[in-house]
Each structure stands twice: as structure tokens, then as C-alpha cells.
Protein backbone atom coordinates (compact mmCIF):
# COMPACT_ATOMS: atom_id res chain seq x y z
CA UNK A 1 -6.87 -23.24 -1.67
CA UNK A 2 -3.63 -23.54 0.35
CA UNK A 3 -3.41 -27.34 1.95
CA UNK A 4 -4.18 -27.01 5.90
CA UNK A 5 -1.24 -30.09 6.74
CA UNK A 6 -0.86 -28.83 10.70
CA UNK A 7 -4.17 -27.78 12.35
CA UNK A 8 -2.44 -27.45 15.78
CA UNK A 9 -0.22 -25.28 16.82
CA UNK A 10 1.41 -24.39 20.35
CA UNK A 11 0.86 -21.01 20.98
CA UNK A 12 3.05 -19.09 23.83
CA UNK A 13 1.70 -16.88 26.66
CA UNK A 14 4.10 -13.60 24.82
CA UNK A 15 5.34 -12.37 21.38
CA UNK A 16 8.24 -10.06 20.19
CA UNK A 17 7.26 -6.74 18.52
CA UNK A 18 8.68 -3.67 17.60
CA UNK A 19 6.43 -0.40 19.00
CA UNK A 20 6.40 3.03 18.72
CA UNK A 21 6.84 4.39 22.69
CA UNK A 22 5.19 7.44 21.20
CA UNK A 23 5.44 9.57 17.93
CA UNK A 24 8.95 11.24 17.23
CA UNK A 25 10.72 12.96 14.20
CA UNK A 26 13.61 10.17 14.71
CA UNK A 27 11.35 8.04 14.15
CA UNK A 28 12.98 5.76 16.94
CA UNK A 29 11.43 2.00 17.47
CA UNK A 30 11.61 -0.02 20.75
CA UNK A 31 11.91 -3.88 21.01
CA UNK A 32 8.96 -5.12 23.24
CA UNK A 33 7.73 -8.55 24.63
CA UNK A 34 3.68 -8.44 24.74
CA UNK A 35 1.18 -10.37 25.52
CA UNK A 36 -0.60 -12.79 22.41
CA UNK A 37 -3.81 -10.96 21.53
CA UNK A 38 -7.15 -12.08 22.49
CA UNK A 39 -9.26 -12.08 19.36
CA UNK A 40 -12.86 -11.71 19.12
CA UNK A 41 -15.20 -14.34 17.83
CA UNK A 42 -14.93 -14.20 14.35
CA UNK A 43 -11.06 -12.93 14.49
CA UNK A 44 -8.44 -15.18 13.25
CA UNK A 45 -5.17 -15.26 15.25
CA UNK A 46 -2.52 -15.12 12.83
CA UNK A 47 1.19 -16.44 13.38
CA UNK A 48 3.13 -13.42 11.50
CA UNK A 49 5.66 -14.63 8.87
CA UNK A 50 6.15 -11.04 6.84
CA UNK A 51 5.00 -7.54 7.06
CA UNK A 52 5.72 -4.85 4.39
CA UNK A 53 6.23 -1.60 5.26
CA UNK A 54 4.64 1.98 3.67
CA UNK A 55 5.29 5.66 3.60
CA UNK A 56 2.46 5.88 5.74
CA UNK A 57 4.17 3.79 8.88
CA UNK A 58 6.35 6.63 8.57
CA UNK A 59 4.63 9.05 8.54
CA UNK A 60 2.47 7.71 11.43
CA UNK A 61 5.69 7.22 13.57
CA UNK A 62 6.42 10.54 13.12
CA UNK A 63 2.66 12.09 13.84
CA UNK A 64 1.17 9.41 15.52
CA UNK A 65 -2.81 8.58 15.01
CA UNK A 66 -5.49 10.12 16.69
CA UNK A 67 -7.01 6.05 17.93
CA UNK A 68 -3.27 4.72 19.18
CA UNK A 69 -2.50 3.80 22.50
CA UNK A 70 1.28 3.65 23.26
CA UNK A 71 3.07 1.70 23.13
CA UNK A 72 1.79 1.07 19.67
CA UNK A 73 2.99 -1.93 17.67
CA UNK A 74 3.27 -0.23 13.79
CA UNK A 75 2.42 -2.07 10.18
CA UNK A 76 -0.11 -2.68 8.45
CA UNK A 77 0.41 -5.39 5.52
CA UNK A 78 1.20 -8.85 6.80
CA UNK A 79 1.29 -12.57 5.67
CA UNK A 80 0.90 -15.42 7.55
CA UNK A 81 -0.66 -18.40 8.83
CA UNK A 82 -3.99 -18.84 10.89
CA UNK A 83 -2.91 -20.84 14.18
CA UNK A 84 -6.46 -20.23 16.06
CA UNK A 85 -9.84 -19.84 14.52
CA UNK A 86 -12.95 -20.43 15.85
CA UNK A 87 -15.39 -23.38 15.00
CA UNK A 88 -16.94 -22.84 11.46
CA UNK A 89 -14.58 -19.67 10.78
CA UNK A 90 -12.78 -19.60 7.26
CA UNK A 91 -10.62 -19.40 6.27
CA UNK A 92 -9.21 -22.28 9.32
CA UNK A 93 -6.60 -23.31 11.43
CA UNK A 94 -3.27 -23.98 8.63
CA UNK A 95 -4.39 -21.31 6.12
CA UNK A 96 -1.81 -19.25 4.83
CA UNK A 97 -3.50 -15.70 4.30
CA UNK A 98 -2.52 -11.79 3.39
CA UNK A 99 -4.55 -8.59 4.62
CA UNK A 100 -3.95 -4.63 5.13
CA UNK A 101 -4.58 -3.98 8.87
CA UNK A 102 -6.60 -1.43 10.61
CA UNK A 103 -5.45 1.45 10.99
CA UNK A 104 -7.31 2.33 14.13
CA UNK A 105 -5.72 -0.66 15.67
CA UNK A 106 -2.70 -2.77 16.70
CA UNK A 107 -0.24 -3.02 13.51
CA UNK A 108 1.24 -5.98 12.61
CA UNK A 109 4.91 -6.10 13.46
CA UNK A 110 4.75 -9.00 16.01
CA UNK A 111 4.62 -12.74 16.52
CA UNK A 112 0.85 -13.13 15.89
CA UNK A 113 -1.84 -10.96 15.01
CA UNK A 114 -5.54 -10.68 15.05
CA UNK A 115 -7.53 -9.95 12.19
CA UNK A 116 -11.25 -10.18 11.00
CA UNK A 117 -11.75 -13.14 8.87
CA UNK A 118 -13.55 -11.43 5.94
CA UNK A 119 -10.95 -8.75 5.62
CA UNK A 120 -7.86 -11.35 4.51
CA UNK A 121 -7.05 -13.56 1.40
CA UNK A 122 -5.90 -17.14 1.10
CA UNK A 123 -2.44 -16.84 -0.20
CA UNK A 124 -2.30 -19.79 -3.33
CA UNK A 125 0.67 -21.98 -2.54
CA UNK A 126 2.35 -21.29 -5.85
CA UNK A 127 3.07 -17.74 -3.95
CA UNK A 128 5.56 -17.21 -1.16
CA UNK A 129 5.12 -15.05 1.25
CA UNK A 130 7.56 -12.42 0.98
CA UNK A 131 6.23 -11.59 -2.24
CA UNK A 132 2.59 -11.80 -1.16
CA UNK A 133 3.16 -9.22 1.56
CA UNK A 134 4.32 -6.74 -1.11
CA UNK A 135 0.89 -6.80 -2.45
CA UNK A 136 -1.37 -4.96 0.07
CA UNK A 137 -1.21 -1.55 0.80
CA UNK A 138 0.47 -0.20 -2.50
CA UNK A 139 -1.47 -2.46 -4.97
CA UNK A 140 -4.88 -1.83 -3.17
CA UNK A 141 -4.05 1.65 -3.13
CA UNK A 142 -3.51 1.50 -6.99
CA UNK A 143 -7.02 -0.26 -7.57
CA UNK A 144 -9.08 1.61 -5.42
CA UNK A 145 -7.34 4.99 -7.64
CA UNK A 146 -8.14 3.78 -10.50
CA UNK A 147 -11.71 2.39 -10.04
CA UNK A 148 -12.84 6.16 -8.34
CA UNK A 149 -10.77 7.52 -11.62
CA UNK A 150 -12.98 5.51 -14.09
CA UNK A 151 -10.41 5.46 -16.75
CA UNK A 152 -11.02 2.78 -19.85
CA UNK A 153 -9.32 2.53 -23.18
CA UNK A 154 -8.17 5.39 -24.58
CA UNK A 155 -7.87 7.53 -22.20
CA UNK A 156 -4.41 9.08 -20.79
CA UNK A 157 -3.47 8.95 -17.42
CA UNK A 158 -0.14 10.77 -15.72
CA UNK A 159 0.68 8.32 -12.48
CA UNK A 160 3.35 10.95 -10.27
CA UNK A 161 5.83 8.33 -9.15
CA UNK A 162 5.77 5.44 -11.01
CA UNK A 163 8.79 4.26 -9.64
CA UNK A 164 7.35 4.01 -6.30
CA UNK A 165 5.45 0.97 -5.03
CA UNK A 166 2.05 2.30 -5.67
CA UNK A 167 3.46 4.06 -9.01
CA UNK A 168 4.51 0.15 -10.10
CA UNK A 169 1.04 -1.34 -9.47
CA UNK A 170 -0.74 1.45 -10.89
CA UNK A 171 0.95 1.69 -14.32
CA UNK A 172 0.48 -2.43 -14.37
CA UNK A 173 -2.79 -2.07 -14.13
CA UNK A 174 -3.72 1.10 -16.17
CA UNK A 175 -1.73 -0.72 -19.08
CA UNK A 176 -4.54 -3.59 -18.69
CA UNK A 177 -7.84 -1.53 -18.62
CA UNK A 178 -6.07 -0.27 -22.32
CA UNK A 179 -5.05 3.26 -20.98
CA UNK A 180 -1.78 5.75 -22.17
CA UNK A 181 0.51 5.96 -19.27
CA UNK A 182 2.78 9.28 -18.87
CA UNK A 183 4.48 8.92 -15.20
CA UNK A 184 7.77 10.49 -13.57
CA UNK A 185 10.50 8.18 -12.14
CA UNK A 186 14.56 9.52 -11.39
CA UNK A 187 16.53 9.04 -14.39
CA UNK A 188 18.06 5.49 -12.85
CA UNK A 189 14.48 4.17 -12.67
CA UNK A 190 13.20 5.23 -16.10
CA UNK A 191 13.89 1.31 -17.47
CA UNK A 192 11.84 -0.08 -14.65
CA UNK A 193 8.84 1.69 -15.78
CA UNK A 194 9.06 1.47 -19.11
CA UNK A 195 9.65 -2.48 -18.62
CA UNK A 196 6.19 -1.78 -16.68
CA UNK A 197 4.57 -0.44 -19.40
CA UNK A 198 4.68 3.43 -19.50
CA UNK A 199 4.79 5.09 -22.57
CA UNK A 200 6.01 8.36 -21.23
CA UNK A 201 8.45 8.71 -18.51
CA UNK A 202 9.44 11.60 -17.49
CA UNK A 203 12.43 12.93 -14.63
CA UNK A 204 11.29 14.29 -11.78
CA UNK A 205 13.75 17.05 -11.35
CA UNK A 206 13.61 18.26 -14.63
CA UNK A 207 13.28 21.77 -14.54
CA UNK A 208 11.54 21.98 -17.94
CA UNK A 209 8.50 19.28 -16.80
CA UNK A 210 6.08 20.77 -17.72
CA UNK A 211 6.79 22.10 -20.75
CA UNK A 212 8.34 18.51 -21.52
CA UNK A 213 4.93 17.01 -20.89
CA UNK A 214 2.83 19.43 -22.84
CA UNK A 215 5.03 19.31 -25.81
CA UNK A 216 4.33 14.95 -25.80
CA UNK A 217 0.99 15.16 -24.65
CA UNK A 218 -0.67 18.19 -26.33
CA UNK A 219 -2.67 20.81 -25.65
CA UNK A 220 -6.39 18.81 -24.23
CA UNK A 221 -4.39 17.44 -21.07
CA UNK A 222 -4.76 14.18 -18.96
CA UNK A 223 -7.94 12.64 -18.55
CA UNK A 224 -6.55 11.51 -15.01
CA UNK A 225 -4.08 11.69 -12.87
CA UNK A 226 -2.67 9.56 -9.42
CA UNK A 227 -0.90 12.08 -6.64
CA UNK A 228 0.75 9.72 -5.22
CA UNK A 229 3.54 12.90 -4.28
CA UNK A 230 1.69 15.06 -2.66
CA UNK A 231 2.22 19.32 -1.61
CA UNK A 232 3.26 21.82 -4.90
CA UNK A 233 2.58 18.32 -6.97
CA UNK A 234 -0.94 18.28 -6.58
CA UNK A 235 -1.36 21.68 -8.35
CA UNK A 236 0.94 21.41 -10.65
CA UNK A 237 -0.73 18.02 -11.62
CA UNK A 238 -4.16 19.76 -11.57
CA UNK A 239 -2.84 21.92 -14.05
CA UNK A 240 -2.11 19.01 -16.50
CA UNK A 241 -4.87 18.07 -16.51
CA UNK A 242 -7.94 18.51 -18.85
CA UNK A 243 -11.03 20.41 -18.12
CA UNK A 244 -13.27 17.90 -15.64
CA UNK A 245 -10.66 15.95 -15.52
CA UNK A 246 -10.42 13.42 -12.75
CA UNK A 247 -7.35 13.33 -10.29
CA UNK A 248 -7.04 10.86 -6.63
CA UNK A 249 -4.86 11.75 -4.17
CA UNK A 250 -3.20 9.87 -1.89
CA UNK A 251 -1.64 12.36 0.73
CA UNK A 252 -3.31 15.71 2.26
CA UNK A 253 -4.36 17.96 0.02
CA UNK A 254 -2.78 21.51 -0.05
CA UNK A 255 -4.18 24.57 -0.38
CA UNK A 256 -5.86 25.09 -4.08
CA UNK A 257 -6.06 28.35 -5.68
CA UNK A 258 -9.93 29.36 -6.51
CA UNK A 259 -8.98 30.61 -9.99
CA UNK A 260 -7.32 26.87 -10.44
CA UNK A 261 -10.60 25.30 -9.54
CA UNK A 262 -12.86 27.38 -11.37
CA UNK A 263 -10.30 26.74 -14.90
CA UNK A 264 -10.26 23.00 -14.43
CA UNK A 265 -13.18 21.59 -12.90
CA UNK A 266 -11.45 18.78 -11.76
CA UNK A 267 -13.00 15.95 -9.66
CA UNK A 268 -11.00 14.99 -6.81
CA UNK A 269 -11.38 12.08 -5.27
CA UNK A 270 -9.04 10.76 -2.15
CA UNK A 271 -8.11 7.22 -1.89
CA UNK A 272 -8.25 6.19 1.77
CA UNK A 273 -7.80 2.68 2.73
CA UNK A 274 -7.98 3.23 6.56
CA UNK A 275 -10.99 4.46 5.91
CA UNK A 276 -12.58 1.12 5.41
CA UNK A 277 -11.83 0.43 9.06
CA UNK A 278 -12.19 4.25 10.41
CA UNK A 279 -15.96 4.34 9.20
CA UNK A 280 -16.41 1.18 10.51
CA UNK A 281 -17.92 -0.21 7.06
CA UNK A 282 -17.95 -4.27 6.67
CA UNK A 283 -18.52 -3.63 2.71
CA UNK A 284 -15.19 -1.70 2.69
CA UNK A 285 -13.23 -4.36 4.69
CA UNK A 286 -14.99 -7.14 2.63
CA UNK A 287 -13.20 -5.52 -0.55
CA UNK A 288 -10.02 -5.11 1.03
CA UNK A 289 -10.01 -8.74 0.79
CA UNK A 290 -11.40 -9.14 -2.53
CA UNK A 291 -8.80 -6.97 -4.23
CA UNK A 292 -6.58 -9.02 -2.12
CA UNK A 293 -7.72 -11.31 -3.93
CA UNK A 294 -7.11 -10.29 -7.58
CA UNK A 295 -3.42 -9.01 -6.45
CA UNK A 296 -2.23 -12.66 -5.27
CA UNK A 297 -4.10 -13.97 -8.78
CA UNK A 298 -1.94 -11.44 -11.12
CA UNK A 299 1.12 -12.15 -8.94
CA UNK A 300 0.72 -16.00 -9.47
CA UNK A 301 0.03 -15.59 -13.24
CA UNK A 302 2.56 -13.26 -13.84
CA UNK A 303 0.39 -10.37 -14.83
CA UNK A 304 1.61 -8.45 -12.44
CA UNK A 305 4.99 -7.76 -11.35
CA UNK A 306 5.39 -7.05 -7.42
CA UNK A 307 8.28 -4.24 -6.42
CA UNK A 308 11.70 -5.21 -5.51
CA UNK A 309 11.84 -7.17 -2.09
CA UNK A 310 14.46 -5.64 -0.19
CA UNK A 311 14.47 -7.77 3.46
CA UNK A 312 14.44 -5.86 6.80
CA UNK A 313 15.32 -7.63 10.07
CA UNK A 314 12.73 -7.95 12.63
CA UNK A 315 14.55 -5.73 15.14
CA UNK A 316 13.35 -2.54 16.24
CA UNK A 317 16.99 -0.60 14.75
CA UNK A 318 16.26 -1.74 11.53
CA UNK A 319 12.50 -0.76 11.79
CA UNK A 320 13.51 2.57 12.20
CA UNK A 321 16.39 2.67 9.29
CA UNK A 322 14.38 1.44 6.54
CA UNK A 323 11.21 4.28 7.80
CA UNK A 324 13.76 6.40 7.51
CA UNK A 325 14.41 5.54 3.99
CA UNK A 326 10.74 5.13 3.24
CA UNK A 327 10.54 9.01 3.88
CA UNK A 328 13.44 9.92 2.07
CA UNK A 329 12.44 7.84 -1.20
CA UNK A 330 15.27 6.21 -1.10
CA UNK A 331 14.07 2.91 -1.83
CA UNK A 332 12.74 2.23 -4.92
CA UNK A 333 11.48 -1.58 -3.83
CA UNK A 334 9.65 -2.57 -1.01
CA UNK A 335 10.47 -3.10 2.27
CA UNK A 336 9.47 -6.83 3.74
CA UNK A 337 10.25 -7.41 7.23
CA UNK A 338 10.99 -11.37 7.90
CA UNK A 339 8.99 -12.12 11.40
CA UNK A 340 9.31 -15.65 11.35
CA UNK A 341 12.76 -17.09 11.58
């Protein structure tokens, strides 16, 4: 456990953030002074030192959520350290911890933050922080696909992006449970995969895809698949895959063709973290923090490899350039915006 050496800290009466006025295609941030959050009783108040950014922030920026309030401060994976808990809370005042926010609430691009103390991790002090907040959102996402996927040794599994933050984590961790990775990355990213462990990497724009898969995998199909894309993917990876095969989805579905779903049988299965906080379900939020945990252990042993840190500044311009590029795929790292100077 990290060593608590302050367990005071003077906390001001307001707090820099970056907020979304309201939801817009430009995706345009504002720079805001707010008040510090009251937290409830067993909510730790959190002084912010990181906070990586998704696809999803931009894609909320642009649609906005159904729960917000605006001005809405955006993010949802932050790192930092506890500066007011109450009596008999853990973890305590001086802890160093990492959780994915809810996303019903108040993100977490600001000073300090509130969060429910069973829903973060203790960061170990072997890890810093910038890497830590890498961790949340993508590599959660990647464990809760494969757990509803049930894949084990042996079986093969095509992972639609594996150059993407998600894609990174997911081949990782496929590799360990002893699985056959086939996954699609841009030409310039095919080495980063493979260094990840995919056996089968294929280019995204290749016009010939699927034909190029079938003729290395075979005629039976996947056993699984992560749709980590999206739209015409999610039918075209439906159609790679076996009969009763087993596909999650992390984006809207699209419309699927009966005759499709009558041929494959396939079990879909959506992987939701904000749902953990949407259905109001302490089990969920409890795991959030558990797999928390097992990310920051394969990070500090090296098991795992976190994504490319590229640094943001914690001004509300840059916000809005590097959303931008999360919806663009441009980026094949991961954003971290420093909050603490």
C-alpha cells in the first residue's frame, strides 16, 4: 500500500475545470472556476493529478448524456490523491488511488473530485501516475469483453482495432488466457501489435479483408470477436464468425439483417461500463475497482504494457484538440491530461 506521509492538506474554496457549456459537433470546451465538491459520507475527495481521455468523452461532447447538467465538467479516468476522507473510510487521507467515473455524474477534469470509496484502487508506488491513468476505461473495457466472451485456450479471437487503446489491452490479455489473436491495425501500427502478441494482423483498408482473413483462418470462423469499431464492422465481423459464436460490442449496434442472425447464431453481448453506475449496482462499481486492481498489478510487473502516453495540457483548447483527434483515430496512444502542475 502507497505510504500516507501528508495526512493534511489545505483545500481551497474553488477549482479549475474544463466543461462542456452544452453538446456541440465542434466539440468546443470552456475554462471554468467551480466550486470544490461536497462529497457524501463515504465519498473520498480526491486532489486530481491525471485524467485520460476516451472516444467516448467525445462522443459525449458531441451528443451530450441524457443525466448532465451544463455546464458539465467531462472525463472519466483519473488518478490522484485522497485529501479528505471521512473517519474509518479507506482507503485515507494521503492515498494515491485510480478509478473510472460515473457516467451519470460530474467527470473528472478538475482540481478535485469526488468519488465512492469502493469504486477506486490504491495506485502501488512503484507506478506513476500518468501511466496509471491509462489503465481505466480501455483496460476495463478489455476485461469485462473478454470475461462475457468466455474465451480459454485454444480458441481464436479477431479483436477490430488492436491498435487502439482497448485493442492493446485486449490482445495482452487474450494472449494470457492462451487464445489465437487475429486483429486489424493501419499498416504503420502492424509492429505494435505484433510486439503485443497478435498472430494475425491484418490492414484495415484492405480491400481484400475478408478474403485475406478467411484464406489464414479457414473455413469454421472465430470463436469470438471484440467490436471495438462499430457501424458496417459489426456485420461484417458477425460474418467471421463461427456458428454460435460469441461477439461484444462496444458502440451501438446497427441494424442486423434477419437472414444474418438466423445463419450465425451469434451471442451478442454489449460491454457497458457506465452501466455499473446507470443501474445503480454496488457489485458493478465494487468490480470496477477490483479490475482496477489487476490492471495497476500487470502494469507494475510488466505483464502488461499500457498505450503510448501522449500529454495534453489542462486547458480547455487543448481539451477540445486532442477529442478531436480521439474521433478521428488519429492517435494511436492515449491521451493523459496533466491536472496537477
Amino acid at each position: 500500500m502507497p505510504s500516507t506521509e501528508k495526512t493534511h492538506f489545505n483545500i481551497p474554496n474553488t477549482m479549475r475545470a474544463v466543461v462542456l457549456n452544452e453538446p456541440n459537433t465542434q466539440l468546443a470546451t470552456t475554462d471554468s472556476i467551480l466550486p470544490i465538491p461536497t462529497c457524501n459520507d463515504n465519498e473520498l475527495l480526491v486532489k486530481v493529478e491525471y485524467v485520460g481521455l476516451n472516444p467516448n468523452d467525445a462522443h459525449f461532447a458531441q451528443s451530450g448524456f441524457c443525466k448532465w447538467q451544463y455546464p458539465h465538467i467531462l472525463g472519466l479516468d483519473a488518478v490522484g490523491v485522497v485529501v479528505k476522507a471521512n473517519k474509518g473510510v479507506f482507503p485515507g487521507v494521503g492515498t494515491r488511488v485510480m478509478w473510472h467515473a460515473n457516467l451519470g455524474g460530474e467527470g473528472t477534469l478538475s482540481e478535485y473530485s469526488c468519488v465512492p470509496n469502493f469504486a477506486v484502487s490504491v495506485v502501488p508506488d512503484e507506478l506513476c501516475s500518468s501511466i496509471a491513468a491509462t489503465l481505466p476505461c480501455s483496460g476495463m473495457a478489455a476485461l469485462v469483453s473478454l470475461d462475457k466472451l468466455e474465451v480459454s485456450e485454444g480458441d481464436t479471437i479477431f479483436i477490430d482495432g488492436g491498435s487502439g487503446a482497448v485493442g492493446q489491452f485486449a490482445i495482452q490479455y487474450a494472449k494470457q488466457r492462451g487464445v489465437d489473436v487475429f486483429t486489424t491495425a493501419s499498416k504503420h501500427n502492424h509492429k505494435l501489435v505484433k510486439n503485443l502478441g497478435a498472430d494475425a494482423v491484418f490492414d484495415y483498408n484492405d480491400k481484400q479483408l475478408i478474403e485475406k482473413i478467411k484464406r489464414q483462418l479457414g473455413p469454421q470462423g472465430f470463436d469470438a470477436v471484440i467490436d471495438t469499431v462499430g457501424g458496417e464492422s459489426t456485420t461484417r465481423n458477425i460474418e467471421l464468425m463461427r456458428f454460435c459464436g460469441r461477439i461484444a460490442c462496444l458502440n451501438t449496434l446497427p441494424h442486423l439483417d434477419s437472414e444474418l442472425m438466423f445463419r450465425k447464431s451469434p451471442t451478442i453481448c454489449i460491454v457497458s461500463l457506465g452501466g455499473a453506475w446507470l443501474a445503480n449496482s454496488l457489485c458493478a462499481q465494487q468490480r470496477l475497482s477490483f479490475m482496477g486492481n489487476l490492471l495497476l498489478e500487470g502494469a507494475v510487473t510488466g505483464d502488461i504494457k499500457h498505450p503510448k502516453i501522449v500529454e495534453v495540457a489542462f486547458n480547455a483548447r487543448a481539451v477540445s484538440d486532442a477529442l478531436t483527434a480521439q474521433l478521428t483515430g488519429s492517435i494511436t496512444g492515449k491521451h493523459v491530461v496533466k491536472i496537477a502542475p
